[in-house]
C-alpha atoms as a PDB file:
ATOM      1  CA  UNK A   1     -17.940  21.206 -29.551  1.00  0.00           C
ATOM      2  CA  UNK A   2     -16.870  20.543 -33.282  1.00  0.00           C
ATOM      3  CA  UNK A   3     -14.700  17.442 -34.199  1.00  0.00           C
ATOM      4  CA  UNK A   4     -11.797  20.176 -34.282  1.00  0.00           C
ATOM      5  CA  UNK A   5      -9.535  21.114 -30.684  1.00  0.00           C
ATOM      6  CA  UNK A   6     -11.049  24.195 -29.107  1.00  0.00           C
ATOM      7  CA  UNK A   7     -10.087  26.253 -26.074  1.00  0.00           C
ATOM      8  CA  UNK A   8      -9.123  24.095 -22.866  1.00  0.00           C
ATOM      9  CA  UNK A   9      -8.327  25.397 -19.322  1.00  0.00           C
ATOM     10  CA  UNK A  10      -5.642  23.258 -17.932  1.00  0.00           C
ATOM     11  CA  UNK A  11      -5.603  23.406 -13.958  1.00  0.00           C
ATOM     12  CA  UNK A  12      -1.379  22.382 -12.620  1.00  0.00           C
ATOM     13  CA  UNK A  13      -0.098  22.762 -15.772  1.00  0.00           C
ATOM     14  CA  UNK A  14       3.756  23.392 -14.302  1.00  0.00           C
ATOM     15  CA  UNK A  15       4.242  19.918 -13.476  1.00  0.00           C
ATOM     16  CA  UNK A  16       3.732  16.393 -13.346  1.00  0.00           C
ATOM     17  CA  UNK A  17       0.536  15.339 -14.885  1.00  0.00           C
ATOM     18  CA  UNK A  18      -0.979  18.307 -15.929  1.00  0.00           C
ATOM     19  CA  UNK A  19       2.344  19.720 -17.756  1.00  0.00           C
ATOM     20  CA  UNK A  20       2.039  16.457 -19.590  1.00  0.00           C
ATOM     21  CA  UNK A  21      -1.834  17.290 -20.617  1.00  0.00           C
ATOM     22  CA  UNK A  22      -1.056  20.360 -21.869  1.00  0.00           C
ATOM     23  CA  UNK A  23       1.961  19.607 -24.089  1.00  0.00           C
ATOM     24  CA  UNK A  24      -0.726  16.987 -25.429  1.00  0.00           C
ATOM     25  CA  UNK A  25      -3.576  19.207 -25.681  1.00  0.00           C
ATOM     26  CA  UNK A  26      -0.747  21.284 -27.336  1.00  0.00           C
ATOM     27  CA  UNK A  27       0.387  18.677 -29.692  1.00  0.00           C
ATOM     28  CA  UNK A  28      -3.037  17.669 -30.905  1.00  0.00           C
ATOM     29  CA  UNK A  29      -3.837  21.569 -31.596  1.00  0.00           C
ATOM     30  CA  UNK A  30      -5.835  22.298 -28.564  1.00  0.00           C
ATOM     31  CA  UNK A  31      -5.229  26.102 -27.465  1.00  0.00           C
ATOM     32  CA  UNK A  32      -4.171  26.018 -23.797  1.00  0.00           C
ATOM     33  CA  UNK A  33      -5.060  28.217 -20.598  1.00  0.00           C
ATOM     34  CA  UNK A  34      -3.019  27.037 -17.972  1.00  0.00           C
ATOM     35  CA  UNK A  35      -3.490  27.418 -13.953  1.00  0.00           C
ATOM     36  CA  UNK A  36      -0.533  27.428 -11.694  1.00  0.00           C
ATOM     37  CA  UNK A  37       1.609  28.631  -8.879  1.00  0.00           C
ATOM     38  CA  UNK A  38       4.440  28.462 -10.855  1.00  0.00           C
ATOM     39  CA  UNK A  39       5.047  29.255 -14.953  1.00  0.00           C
ATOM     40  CA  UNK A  40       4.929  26.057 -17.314  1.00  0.00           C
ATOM     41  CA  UNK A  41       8.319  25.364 -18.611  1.00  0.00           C
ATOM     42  CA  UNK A  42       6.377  25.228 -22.688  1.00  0.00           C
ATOM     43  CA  UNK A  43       5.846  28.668 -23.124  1.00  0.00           C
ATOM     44  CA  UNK A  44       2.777  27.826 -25.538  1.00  0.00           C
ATOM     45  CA  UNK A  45       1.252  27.636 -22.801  1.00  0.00           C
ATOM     46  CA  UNK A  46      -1.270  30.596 -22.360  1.00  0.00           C
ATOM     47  CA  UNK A  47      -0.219  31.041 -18.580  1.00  0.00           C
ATOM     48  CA  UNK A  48      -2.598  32.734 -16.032  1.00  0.00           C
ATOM     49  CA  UNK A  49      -0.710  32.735 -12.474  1.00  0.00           C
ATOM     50  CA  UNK A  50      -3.361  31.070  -9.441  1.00  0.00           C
ATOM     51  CA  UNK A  51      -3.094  29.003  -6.423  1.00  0.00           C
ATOM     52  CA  UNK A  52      -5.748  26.556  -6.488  1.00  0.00           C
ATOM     53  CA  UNK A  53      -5.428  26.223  -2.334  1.00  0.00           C
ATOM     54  CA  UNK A  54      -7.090  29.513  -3.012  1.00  0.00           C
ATOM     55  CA  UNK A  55     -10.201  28.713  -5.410  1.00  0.00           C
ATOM     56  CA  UNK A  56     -11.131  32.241  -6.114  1.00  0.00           C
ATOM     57  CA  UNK A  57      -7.709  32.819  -7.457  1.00  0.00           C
ATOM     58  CA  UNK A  58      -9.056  29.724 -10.395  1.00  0.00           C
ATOM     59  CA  UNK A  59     -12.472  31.838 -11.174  1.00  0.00           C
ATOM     60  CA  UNK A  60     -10.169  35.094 -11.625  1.00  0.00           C
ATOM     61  CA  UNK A  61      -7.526  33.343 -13.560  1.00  0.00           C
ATOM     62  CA  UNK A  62     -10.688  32.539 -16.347  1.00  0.00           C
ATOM     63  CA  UNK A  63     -11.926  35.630 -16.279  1.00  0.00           C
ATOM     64  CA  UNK A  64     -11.367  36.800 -19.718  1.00  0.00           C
ATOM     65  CA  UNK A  65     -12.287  33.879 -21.640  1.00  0.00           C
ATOM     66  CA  UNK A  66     -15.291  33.998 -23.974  1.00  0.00           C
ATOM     67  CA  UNK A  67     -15.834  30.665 -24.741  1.00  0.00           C
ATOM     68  CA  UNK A  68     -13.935  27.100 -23.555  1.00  0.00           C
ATOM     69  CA  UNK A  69     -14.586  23.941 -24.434  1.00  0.00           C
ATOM     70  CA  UNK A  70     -12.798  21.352 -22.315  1.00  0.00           C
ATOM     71  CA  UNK A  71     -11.716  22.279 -18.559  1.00  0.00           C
ATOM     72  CA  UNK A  72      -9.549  19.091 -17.131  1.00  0.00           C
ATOM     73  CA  UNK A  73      -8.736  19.495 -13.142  1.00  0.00           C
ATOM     74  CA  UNK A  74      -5.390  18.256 -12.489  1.00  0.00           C
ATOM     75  CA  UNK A  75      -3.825  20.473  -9.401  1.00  0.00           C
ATOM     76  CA  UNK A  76      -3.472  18.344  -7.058  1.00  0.00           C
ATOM     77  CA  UNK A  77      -0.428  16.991  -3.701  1.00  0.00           C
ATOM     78  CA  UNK A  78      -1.151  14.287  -1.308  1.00  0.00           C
ATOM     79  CA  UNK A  79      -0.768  14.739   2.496  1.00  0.00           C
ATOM     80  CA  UNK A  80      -0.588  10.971   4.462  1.00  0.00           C
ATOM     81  CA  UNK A  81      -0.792  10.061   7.853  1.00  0.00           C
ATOM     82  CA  UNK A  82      -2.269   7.296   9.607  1.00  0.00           C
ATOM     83  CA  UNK A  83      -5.576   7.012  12.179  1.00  0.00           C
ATOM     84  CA  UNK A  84      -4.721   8.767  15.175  1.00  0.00           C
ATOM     85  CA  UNK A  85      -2.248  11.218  13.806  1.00  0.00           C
ATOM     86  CA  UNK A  86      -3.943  12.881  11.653  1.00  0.00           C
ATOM     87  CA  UNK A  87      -3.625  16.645  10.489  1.00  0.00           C
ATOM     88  CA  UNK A  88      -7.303  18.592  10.168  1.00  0.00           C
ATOM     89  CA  UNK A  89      -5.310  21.355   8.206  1.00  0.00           C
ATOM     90  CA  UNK A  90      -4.312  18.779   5.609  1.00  0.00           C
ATOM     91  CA  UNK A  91      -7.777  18.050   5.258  1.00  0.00           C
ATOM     92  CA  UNK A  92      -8.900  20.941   4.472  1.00  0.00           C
ATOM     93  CA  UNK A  93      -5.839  22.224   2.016  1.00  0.00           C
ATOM     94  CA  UNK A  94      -6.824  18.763  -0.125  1.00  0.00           C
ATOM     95  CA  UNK A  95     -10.243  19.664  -0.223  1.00  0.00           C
ATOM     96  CA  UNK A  96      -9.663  23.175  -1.119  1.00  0.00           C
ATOM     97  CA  UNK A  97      -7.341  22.315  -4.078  1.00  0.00           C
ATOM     98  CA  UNK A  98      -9.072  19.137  -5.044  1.00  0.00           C
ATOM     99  CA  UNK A  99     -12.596  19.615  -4.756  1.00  0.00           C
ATOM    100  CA  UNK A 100     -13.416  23.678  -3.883  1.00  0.00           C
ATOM    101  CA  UNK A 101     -11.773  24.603  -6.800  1.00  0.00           C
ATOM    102  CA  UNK A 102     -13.127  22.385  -8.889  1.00  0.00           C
ATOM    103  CA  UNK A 103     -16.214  23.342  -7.819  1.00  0.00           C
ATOM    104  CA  UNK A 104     -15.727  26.583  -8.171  1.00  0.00           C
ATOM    105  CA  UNK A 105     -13.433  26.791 -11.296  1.00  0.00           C
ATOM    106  CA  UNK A 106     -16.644  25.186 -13.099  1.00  0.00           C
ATOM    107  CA  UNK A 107     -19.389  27.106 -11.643  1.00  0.00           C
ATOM    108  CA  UNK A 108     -17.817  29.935 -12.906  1.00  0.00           C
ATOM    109  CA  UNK A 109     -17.159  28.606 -16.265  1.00  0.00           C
ATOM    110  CA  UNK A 110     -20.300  26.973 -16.538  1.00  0.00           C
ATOM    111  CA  UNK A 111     -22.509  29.396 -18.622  1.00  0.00           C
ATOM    112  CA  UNK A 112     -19.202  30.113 -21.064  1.00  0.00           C
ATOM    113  CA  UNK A 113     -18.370  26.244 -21.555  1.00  0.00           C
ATOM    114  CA  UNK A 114     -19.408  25.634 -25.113  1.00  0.00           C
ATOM    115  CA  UNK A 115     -22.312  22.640 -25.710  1.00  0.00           C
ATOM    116  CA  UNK A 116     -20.625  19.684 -26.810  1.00  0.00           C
ATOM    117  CA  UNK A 117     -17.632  20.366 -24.544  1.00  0.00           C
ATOM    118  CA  UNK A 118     -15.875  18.251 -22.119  1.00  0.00           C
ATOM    119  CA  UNK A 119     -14.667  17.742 -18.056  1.00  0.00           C
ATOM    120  CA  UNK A 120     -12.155  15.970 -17.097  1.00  0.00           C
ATOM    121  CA  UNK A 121     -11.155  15.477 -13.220  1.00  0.00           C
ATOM    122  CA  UNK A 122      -8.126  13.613 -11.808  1.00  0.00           C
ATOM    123  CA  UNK A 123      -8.861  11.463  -9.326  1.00  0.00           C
ATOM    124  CA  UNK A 124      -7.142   8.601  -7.338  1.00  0.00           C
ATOM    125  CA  UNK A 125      -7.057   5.023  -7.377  1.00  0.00           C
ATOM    126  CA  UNK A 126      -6.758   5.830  -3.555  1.00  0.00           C
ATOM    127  CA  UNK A 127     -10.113   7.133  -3.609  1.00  0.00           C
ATOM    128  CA  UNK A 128     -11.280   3.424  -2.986  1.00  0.00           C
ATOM    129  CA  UNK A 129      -9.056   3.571   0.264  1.00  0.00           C
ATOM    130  CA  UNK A 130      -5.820   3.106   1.298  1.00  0.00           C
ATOM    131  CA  UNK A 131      -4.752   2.690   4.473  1.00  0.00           C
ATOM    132  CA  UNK A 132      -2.467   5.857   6.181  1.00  0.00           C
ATOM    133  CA  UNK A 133      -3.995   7.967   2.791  1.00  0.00           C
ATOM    134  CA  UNK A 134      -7.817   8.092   4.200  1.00  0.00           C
ATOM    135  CA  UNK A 135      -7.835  12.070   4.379  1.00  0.00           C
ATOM    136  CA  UNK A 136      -6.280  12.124   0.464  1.00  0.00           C
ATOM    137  CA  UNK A 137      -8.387   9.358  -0.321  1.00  0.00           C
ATOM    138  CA  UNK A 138     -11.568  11.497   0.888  1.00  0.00           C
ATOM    139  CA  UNK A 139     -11.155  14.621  -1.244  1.00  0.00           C
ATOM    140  CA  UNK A 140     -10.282  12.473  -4.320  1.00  0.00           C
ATOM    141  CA  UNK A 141     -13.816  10.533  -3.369  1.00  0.00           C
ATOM    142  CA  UNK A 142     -14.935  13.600  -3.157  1.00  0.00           C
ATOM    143  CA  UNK A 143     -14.229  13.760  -7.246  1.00  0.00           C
ATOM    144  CA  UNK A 144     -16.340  11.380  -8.378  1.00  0.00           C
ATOM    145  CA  UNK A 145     -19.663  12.797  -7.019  1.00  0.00           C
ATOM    146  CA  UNK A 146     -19.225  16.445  -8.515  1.00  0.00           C
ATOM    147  CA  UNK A 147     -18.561  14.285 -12.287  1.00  0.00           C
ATOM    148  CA  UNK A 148     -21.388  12.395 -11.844  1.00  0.00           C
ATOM    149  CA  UNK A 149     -23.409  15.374 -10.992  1.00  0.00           C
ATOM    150  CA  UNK A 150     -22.375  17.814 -13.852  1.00  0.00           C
ATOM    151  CA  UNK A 151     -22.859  14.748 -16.113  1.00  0.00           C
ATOM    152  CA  UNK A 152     -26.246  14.703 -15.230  1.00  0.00           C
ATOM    153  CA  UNK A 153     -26.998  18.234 -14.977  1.00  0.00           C
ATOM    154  CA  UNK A 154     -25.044  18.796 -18.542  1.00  0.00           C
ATOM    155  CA  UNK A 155     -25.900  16.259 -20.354  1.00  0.00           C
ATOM    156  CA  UNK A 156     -29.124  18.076 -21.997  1.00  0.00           C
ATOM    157  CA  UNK A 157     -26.118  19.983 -23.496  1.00  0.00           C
ATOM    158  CA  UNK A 158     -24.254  17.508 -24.503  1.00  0.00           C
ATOM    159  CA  UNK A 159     -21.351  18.346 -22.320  1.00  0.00           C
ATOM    160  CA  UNK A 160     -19.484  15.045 -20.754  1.00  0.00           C
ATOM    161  CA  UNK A 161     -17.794  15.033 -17.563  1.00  0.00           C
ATOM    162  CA  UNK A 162     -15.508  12.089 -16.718  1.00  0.00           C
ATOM    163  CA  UNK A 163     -13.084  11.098 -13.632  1.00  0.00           C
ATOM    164  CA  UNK A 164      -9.286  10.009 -14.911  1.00  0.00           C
ATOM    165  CA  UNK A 165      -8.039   8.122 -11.563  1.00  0.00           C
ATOM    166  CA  UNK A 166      -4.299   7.099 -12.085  1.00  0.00           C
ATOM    167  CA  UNK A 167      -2.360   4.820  -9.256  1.00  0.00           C
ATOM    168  CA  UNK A 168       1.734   5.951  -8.394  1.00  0.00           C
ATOM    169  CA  UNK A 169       2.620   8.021 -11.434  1.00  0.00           C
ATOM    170  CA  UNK A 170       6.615   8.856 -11.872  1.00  0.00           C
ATOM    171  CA  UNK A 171       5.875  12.737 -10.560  1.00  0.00           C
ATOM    172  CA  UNK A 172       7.138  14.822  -8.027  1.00  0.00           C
ATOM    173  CA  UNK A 173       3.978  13.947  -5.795  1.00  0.00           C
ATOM    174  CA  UNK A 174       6.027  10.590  -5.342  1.00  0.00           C
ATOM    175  CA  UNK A 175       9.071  12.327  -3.647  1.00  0.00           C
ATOM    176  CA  UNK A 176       7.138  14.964  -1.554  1.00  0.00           C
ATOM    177  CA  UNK A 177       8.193  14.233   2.118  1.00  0.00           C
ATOM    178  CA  UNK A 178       4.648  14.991   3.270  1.00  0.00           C
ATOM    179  CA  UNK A 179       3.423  11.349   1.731  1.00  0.00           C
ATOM    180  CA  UNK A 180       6.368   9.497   3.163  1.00  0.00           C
ATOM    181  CA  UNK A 181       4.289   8.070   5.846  1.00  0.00           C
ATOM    182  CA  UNK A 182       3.040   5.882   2.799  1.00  0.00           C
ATOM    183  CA  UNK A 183       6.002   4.855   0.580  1.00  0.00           C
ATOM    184  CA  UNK A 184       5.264   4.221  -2.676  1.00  0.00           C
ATOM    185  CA  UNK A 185       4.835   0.552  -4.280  1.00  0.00           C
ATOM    186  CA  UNK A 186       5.587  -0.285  -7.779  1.00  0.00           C
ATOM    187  CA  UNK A 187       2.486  -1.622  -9.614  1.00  0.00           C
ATOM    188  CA  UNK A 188       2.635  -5.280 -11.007  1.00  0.00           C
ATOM    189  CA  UNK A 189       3.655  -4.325 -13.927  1.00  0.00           C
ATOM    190  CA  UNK A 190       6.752  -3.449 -13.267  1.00  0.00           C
ATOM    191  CA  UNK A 191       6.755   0.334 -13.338  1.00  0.00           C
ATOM    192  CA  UNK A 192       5.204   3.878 -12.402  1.00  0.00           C
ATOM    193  CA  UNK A 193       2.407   5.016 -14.081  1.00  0.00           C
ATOM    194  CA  UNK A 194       3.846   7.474 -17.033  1.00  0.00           C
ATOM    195  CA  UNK A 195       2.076  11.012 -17.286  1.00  0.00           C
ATOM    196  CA  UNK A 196       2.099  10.868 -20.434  1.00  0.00           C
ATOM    197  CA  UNK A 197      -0.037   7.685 -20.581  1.00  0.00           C
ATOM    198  CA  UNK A 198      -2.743   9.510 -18.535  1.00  0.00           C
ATOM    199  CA  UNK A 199      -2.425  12.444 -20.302  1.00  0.00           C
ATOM    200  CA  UNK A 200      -3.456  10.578 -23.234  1.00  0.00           C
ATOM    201  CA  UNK A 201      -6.478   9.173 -22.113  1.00  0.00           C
ATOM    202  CA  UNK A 202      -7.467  12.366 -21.452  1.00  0.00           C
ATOM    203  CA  UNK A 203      -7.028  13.277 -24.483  1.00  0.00           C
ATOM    204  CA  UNK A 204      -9.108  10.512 -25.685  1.00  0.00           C
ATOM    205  CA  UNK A 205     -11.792  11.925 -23.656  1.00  0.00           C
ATOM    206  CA  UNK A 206     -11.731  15.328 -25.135  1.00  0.00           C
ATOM    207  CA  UNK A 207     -11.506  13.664 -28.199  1.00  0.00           C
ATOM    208  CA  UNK A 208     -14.109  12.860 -30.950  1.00  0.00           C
ATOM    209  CA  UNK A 209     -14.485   9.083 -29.692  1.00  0.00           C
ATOM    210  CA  UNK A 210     -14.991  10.190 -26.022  1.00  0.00           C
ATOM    211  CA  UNK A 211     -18.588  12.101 -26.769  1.00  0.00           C
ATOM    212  CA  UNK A 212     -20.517   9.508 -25.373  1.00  0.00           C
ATOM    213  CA  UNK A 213     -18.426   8.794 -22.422  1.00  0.00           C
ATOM    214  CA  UNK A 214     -20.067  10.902 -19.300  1.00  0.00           C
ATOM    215  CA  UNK A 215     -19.796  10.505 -15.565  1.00  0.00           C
ATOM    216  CA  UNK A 216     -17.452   7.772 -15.825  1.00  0.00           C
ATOM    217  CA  UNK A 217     -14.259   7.242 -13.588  1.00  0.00           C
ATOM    218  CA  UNK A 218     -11.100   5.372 -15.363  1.00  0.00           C
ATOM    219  CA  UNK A 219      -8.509   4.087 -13.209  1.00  0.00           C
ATOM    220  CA  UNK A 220      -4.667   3.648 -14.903  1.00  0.00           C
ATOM    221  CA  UNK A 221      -3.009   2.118 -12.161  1.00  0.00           C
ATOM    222  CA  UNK A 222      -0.071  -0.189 -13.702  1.00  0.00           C
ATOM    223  CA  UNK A 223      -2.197  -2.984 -12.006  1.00  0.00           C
ATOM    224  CA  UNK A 224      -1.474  -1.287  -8.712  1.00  0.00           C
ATOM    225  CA  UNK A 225      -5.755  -2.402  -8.071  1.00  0.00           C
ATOM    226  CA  UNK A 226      -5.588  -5.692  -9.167  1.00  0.00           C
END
């Protein structure tokens, strides 16, 4: 990948975190595929319509790209429930949306993402564990071994593949009714994690700075760890 934006495929680009990488991959010239359910409210946004519970919808949705040089996974919701009440069908709609189609999203990008090009998956600071979130904090787990994979297995090309892991970030996520088993805390320092902070790390990684960054996870978590 040159020093100069390219072509990135933004997965949940209508909301929350991943409408807040792709204004910045907009911003900083990037040219932006976006993934979603739902249409992006920034119509620069080259929108494809999937449903990422649904990972063959992804693959389809890329189709008719040539060439891309950054993919960066953000789709994501969070289902919570304590030890003894838990849902197996939440389960497995996390895992499809969080790790399936990641899986398969880059598997079928994989022989069209240019060398030099970058990854970027968003994972969890729950995927340490947190109690009541052990189901969400699985499939977000699940994250960190397909980076650290890919990083191996592309690095010959020079392609980098990194985990961005944010704590409570000010998003709808934090008022979906299917979390409130698990209210959500205010970090230390004093507020919700901004998307727009985590958008531009990710942007750092895409960047010409983060080329020698690879299978890496960075948690931005307000202090919410510490």
């Amino acid at each position: 990948m040159s020093s100069s934006p390219g072509s990135a495929v933004v997965t949940g680009c209508s909301s929350g975190i991943g409408a807040a990488v792709a204004q910045n991959l907009l911003e900083s010239g990037w040219r932006v595929r976006g993934l979603s359910r739902r249409a992006p409210a920034d119509p620069r946004v080259d929108w494809a319509r999937a449903d990422l519970a649904e990972p063959a919808s992804a693959v389809a949705a890329v189709a008719d790209l040539d060439r891309v040089d950054a993919v960066v996974h953000c789709a994501g919701f969070q289902r919570t429930a304590p030890l003894g009440s838990l849902d197996a069908g939440d389960l497995r709609a996390m895992f499809d949306v969080h790790v399936a189609a990641a899986a398969a999203l880059l598997d079928g990008l994989a022989a069209r993402l240019s060398d030099g090009g970058r990854v970027v998956l968003l994972g969890s600071r729950t995927m340490v564990g947190v109690a009541g979130k052990s189901q969400y904090a699985a499939t977000k787990a699940a994250l960190t071994g397909l980076a650290r994979s890919w990083a191996a297995e592309l690095a010959p090309r020079r392609i980098t593949v990194n985990v961005v892991a944010p704590g409570p970030t000010a998003t709808a996520m934090t008022q979906d009714p299917g979390r409130a088993s698990v209210p959500v805390r205010v970090p230390p320092l004093g507020a919700l994690v901004d998307p727009d902070d985590v958008a531009e790390l990710v942007g750092f990684l895409l960047g010409r700075a983060g080329r020698s960054i690879t299978g890496q996870a960075y948690v931005i978590c307000g202090g919410a760890s510490l």
